[in-house]
N, C-alpha and C. Protein backbone atom coordinates (compact mmCIF):
# COMPACT_ATOMS: atom_id res chain seq x y z
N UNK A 1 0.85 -1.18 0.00
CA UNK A 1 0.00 0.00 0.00
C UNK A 1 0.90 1.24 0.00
N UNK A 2 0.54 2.23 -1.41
CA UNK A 2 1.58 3.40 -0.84
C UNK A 2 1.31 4.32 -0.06
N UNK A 3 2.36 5.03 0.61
CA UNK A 3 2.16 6.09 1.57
C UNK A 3 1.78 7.40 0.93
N UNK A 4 0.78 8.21 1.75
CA UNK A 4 0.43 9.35 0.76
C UNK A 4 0.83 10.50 1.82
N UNK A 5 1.13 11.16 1.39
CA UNK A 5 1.82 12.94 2.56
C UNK A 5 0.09 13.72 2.47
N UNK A 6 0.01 13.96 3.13
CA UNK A 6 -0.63 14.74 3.76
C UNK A 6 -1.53 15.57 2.58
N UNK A 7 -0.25 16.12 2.14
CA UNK A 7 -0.84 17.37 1.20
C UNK A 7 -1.06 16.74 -0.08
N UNK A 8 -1.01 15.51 -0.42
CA UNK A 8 -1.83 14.42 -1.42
C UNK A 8 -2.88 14.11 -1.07
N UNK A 9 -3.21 13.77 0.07
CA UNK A 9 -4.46 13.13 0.96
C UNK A 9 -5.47 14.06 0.73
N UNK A 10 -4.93 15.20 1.27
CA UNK A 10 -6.19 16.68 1.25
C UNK A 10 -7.02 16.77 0.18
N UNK A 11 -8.26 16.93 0.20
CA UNK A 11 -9.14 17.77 -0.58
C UNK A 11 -9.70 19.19 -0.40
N UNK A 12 -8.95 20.14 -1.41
CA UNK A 12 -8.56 21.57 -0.96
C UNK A 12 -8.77 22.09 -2.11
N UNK A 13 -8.92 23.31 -2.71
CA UNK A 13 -9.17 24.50 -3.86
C UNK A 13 -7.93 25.12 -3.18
N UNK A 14 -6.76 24.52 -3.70
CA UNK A 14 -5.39 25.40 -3.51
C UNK A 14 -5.15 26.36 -4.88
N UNK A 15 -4.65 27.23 -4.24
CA UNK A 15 -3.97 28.40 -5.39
C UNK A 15 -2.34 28.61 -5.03
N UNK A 16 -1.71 28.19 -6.14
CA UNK A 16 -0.46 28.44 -6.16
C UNK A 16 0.45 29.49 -7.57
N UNK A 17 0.87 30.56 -6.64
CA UNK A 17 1.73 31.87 -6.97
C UNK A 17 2.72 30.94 -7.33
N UNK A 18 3.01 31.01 -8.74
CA UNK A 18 4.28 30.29 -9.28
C UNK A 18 4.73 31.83 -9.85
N UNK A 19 4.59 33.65 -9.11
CA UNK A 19 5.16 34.33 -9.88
C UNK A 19 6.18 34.66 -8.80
N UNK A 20 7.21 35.58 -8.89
CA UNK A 20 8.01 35.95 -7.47
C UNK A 20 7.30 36.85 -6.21
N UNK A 21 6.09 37.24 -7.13
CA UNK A 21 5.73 39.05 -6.20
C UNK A 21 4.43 38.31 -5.40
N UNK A 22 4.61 38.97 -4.63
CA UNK A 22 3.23 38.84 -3.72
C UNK A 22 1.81 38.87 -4.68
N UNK A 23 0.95 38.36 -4.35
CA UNK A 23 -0.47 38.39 -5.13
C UNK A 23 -1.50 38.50 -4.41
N UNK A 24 -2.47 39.18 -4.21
CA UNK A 24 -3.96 39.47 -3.62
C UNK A 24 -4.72 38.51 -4.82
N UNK A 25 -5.46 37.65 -3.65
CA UNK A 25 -6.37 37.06 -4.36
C UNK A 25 -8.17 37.48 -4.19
N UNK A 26 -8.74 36.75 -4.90
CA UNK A 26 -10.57 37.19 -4.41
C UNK A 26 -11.05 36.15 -4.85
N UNK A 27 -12.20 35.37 -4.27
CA UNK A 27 -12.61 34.34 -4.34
C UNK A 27 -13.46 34.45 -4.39
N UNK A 28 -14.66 34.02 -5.66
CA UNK A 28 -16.22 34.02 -5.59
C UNK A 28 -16.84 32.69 -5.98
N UNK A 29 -17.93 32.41 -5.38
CA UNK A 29 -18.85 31.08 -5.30
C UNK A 29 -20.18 31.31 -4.84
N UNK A 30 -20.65 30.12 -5.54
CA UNK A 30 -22.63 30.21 -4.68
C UNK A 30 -22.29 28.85 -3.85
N UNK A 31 -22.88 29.71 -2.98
CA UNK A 31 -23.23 29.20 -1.52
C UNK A 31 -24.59 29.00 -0.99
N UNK A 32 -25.20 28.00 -1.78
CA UNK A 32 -26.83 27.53 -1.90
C UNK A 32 -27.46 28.59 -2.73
N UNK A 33 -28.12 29.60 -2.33
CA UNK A 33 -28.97 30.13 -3.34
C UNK A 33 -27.68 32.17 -3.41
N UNK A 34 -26.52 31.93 -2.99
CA UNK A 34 -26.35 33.05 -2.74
C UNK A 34 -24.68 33.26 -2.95
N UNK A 35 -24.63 34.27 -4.01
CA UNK A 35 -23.45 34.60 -4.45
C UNK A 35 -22.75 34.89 -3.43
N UNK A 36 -21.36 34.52 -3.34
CA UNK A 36 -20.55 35.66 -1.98
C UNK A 36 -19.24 35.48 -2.60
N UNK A 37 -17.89 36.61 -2.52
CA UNK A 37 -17.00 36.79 -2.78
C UNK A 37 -16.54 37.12 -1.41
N UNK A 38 -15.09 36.78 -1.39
CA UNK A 38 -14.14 37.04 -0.47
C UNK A 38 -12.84 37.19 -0.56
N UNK A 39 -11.96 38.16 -0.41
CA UNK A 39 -10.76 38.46 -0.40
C UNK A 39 -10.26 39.20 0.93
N UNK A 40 -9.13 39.58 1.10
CA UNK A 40 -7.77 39.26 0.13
C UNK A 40 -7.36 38.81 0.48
N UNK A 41 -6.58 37.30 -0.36
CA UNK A 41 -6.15 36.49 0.12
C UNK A 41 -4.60 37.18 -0.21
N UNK A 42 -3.16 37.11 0.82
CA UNK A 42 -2.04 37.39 0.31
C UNK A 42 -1.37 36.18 0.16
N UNK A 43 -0.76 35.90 -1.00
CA UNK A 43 -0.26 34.88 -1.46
C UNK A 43 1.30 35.40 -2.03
N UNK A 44 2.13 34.93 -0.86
CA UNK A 44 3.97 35.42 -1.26
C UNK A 44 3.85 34.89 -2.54
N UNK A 45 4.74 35.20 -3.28
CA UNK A 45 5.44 34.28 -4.98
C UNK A 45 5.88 32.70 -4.33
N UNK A 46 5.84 32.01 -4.97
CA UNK A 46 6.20 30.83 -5.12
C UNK A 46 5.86 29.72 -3.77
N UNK A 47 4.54 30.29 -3.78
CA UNK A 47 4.28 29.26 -2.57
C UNK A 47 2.65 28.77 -2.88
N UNK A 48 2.18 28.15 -1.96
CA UNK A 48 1.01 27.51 -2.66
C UNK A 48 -0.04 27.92 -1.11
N UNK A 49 -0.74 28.00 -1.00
CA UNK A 49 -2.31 28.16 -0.18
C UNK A 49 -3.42 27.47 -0.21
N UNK A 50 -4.48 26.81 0.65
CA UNK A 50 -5.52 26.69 0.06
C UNK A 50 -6.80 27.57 0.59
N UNK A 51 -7.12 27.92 -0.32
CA UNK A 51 -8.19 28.93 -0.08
C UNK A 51 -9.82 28.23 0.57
N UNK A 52 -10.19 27.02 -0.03
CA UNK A 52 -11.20 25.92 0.83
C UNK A 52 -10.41 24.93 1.24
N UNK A 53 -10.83 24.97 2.11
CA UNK A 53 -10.01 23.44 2.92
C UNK A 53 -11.40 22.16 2.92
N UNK A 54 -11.11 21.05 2.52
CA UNK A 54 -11.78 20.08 2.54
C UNK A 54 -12.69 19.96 1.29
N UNK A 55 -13.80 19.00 1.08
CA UNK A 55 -14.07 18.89 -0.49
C UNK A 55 -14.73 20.05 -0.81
N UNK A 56 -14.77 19.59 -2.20
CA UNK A 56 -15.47 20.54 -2.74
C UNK A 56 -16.84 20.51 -2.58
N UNK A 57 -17.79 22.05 -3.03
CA UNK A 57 -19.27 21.77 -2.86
C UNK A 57 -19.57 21.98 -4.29
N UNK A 58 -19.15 22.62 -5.02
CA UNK A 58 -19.32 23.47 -6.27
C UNK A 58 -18.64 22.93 -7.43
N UNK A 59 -18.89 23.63 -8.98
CA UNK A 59 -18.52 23.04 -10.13
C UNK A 59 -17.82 24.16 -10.31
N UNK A 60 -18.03 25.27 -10.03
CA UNK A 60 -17.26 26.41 -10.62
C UNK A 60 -16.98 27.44 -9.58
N UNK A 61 -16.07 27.71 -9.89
CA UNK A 61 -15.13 28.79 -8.52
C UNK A 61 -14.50 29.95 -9.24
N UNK A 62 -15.04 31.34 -9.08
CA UNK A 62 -13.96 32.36 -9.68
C UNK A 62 -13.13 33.03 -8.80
N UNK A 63 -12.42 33.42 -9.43
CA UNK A 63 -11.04 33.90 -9.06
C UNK A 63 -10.39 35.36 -9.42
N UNK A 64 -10.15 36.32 -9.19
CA UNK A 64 -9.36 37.32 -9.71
C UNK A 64 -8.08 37.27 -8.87
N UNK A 65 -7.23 38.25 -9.26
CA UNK A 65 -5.70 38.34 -8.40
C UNK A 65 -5.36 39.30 -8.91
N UNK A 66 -4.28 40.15 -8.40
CA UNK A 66 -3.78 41.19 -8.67
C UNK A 66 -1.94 40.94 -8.00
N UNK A 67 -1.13 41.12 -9.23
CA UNK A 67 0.60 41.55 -8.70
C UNK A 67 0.48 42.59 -7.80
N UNK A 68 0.47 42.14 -6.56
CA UNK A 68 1.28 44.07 -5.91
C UNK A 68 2.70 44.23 -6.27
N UNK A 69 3.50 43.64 -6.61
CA UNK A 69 4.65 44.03 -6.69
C UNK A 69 4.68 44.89 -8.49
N UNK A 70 3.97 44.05 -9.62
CA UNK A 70 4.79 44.47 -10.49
C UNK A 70 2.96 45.25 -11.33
N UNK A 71 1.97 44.71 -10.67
CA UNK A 71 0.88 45.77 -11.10
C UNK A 71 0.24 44.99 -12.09
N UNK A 72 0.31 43.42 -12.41
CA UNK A 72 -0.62 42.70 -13.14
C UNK A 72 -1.61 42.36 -12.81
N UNK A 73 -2.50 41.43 -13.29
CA UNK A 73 -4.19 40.77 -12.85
C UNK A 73 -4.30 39.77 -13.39
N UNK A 74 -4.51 38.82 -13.08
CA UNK A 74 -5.67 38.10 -13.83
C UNK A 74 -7.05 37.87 -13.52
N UNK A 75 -7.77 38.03 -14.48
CA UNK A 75 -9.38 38.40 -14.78
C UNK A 75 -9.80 37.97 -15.90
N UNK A 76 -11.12 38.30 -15.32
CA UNK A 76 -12.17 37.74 -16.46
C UNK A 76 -12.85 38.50 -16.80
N UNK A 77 -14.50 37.74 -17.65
CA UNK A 77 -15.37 38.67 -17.55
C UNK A 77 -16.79 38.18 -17.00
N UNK A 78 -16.56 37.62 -15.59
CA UNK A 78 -17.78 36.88 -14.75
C UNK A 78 -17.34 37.76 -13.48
N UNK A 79 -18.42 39.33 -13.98
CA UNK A 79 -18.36 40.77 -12.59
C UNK A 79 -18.93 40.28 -11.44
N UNK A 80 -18.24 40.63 -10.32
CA UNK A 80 -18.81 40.06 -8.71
C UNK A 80 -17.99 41.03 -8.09
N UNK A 81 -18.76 41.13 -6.59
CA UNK A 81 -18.22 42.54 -5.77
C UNK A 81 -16.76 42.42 -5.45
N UNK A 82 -16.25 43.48 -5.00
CA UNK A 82 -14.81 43.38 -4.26
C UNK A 82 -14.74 44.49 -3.20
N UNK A 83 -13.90 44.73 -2.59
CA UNK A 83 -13.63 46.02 -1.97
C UNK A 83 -12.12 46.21 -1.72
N UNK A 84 -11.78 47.48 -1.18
CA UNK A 84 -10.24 47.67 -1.05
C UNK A 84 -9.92 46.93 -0.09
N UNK A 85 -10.23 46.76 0.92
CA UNK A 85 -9.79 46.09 2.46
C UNK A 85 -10.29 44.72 2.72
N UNK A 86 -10.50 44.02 3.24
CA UNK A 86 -11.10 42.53 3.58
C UNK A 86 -11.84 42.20 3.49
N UNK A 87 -12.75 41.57 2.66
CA UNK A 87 -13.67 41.69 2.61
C UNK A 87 -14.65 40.23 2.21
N UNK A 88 -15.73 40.01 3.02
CA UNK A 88 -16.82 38.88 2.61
C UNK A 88 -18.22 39.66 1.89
N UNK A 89 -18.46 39.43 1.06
CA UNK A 89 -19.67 40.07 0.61
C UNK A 89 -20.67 38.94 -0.56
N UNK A 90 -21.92 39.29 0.11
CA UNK A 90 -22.87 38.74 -0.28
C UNK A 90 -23.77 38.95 -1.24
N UNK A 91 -24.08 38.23 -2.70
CA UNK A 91 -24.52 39.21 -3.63
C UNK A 91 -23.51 39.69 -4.53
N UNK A 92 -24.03 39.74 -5.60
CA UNK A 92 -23.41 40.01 -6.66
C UNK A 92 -23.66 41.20 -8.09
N UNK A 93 -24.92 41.67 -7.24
CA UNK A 93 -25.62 42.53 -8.27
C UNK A 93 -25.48 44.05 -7.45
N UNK A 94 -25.73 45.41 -8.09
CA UNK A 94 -25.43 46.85 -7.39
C UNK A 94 -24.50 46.59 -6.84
N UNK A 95 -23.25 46.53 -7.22
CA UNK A 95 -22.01 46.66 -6.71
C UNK A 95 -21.66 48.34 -6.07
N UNK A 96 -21.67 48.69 -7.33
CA UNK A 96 -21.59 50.01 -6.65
C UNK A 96 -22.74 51.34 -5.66
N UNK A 97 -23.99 50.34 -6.11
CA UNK A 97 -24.67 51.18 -4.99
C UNK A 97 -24.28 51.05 -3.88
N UNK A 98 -23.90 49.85 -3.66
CA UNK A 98 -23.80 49.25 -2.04
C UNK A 98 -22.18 49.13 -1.55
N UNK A 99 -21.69 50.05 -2.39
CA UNK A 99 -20.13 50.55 -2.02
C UNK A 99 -18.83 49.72 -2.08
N UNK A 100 -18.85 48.81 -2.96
CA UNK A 100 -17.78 47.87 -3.93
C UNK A 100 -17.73 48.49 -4.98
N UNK A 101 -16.91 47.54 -5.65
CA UNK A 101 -16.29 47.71 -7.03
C UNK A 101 -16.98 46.45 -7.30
N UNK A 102 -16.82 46.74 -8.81
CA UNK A 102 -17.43 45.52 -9.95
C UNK A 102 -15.88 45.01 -10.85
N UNK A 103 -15.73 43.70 -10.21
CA UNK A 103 -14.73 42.89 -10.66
C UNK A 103 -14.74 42.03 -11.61
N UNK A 104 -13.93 41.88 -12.49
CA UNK A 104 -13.99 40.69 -13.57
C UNK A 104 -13.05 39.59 -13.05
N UNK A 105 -14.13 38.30 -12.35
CA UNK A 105 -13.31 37.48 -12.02
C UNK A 105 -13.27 36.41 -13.34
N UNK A 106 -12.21 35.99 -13.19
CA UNK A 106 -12.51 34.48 -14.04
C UNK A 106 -12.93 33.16 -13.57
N UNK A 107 -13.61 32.65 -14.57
CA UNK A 107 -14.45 31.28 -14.00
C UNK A 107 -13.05 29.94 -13.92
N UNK A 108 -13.10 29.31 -12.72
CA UNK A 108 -12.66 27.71 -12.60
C UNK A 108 -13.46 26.54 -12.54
N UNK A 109 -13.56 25.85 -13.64
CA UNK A 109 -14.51 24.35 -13.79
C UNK A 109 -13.43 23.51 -13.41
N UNK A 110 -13.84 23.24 -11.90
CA UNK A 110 -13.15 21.90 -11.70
C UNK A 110 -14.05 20.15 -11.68
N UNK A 111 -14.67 20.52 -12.86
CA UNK A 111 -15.27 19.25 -13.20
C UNK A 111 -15.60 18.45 -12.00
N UNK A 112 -16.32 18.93 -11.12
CA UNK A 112 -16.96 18.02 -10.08
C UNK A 112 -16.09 17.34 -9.02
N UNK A 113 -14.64 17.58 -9.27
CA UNK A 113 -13.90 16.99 -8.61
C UNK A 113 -13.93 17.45 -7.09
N UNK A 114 -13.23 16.73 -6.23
CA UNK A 114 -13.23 16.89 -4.97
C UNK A 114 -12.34 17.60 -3.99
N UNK A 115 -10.98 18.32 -5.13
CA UNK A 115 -10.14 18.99 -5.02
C UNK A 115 -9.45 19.52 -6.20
N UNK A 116 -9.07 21.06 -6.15
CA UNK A 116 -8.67 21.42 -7.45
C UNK A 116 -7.04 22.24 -7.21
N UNK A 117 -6.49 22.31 -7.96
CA UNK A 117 -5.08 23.20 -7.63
C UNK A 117 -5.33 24.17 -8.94
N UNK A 118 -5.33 25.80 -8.45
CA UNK A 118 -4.84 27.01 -9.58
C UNK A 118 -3.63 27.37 -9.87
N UNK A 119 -2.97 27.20 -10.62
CA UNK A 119 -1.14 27.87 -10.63
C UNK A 119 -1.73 29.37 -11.52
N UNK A 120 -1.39 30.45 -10.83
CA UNK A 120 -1.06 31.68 -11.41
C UNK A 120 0.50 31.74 -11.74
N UNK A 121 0.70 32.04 -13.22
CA UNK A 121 2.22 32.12 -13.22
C UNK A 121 2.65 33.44 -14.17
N UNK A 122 3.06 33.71 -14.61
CA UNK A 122 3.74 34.89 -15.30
C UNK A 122 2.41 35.36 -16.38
N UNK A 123 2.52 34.46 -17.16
CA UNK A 123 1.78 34.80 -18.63
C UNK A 123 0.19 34.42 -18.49
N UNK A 124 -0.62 33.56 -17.33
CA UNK A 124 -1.83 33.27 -17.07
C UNK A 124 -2.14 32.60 -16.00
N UNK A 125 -3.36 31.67 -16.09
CA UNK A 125 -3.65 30.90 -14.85
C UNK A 125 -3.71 29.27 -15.73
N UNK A 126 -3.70 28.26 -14.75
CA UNK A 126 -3.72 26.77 -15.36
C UNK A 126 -4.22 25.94 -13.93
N UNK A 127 -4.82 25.16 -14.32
CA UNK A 127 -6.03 24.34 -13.19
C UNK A 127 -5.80 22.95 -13.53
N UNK A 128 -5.95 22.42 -12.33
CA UNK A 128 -5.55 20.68 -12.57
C UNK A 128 -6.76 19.84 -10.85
N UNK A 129 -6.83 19.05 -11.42
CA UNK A 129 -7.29 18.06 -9.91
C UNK A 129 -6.17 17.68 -9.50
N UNK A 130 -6.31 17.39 -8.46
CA UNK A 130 -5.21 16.69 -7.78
C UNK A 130 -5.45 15.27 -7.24
């Protein structure tokens, strides 16, 4: 029987910074009948996080990020709230009445699986099960 480490065993929605610079992440999902986004996640360069711990509930997970160091993003065009500071927010529609920003996250299909890994790296993003 082989031995499995830990961080094989896990079922997690990890995101891993394969760039050098620090990265702010934002995380959006439905959560039964109800959109909610959450950030910021800080993610050093070259290290990995998981943003859900344990299985998955969902088929699709978006994502935005932003370089603080060198001033990149990756995005989409699936808009959901954000704010400057920490933020959990519920809902996804009047962003700006209700004092967010309107974000272009991008969509992750992790095909039903029970754990997914994101690599953000220089030139885009790339998604795998684990």
């Amino acid at each position: 029987m082989p031995l499995l480490h830990a961080d094989e065993a896990r079922a997690d929605f990890r995101l891993c910074n394969d760039t050098k610079s620090l990265v702010g992440v934002a995380l959006g999902y439905r959560n039964k009948d109800v959109w909610t986004t959450e950030g910021w996640y800080q993610i050093p360069g070259e290290t990995c996080t998981s943003l859900i711990e344990g299985d998955l509930d969902a088929r699709y997970y978006y994502l935005y990020a932003e370089d603080a160091d060198q001033g990149g993003q990756w995005r989409g065009d699936v808009f959901m709230c954000t704010a400057d500071r920490q933020f959990k927010i519920e809902g996804v529609q009047e962003c700006f009445t209700r004092g967010y920003q309107k974000t272009g996250f991008f969509e992750v299909d992790t095909a039903n699986k029970s754990s997914w890994m994101v690599r953000l790296t220089e030139t885009g993003q790339t998604g795998s099960s684990q």
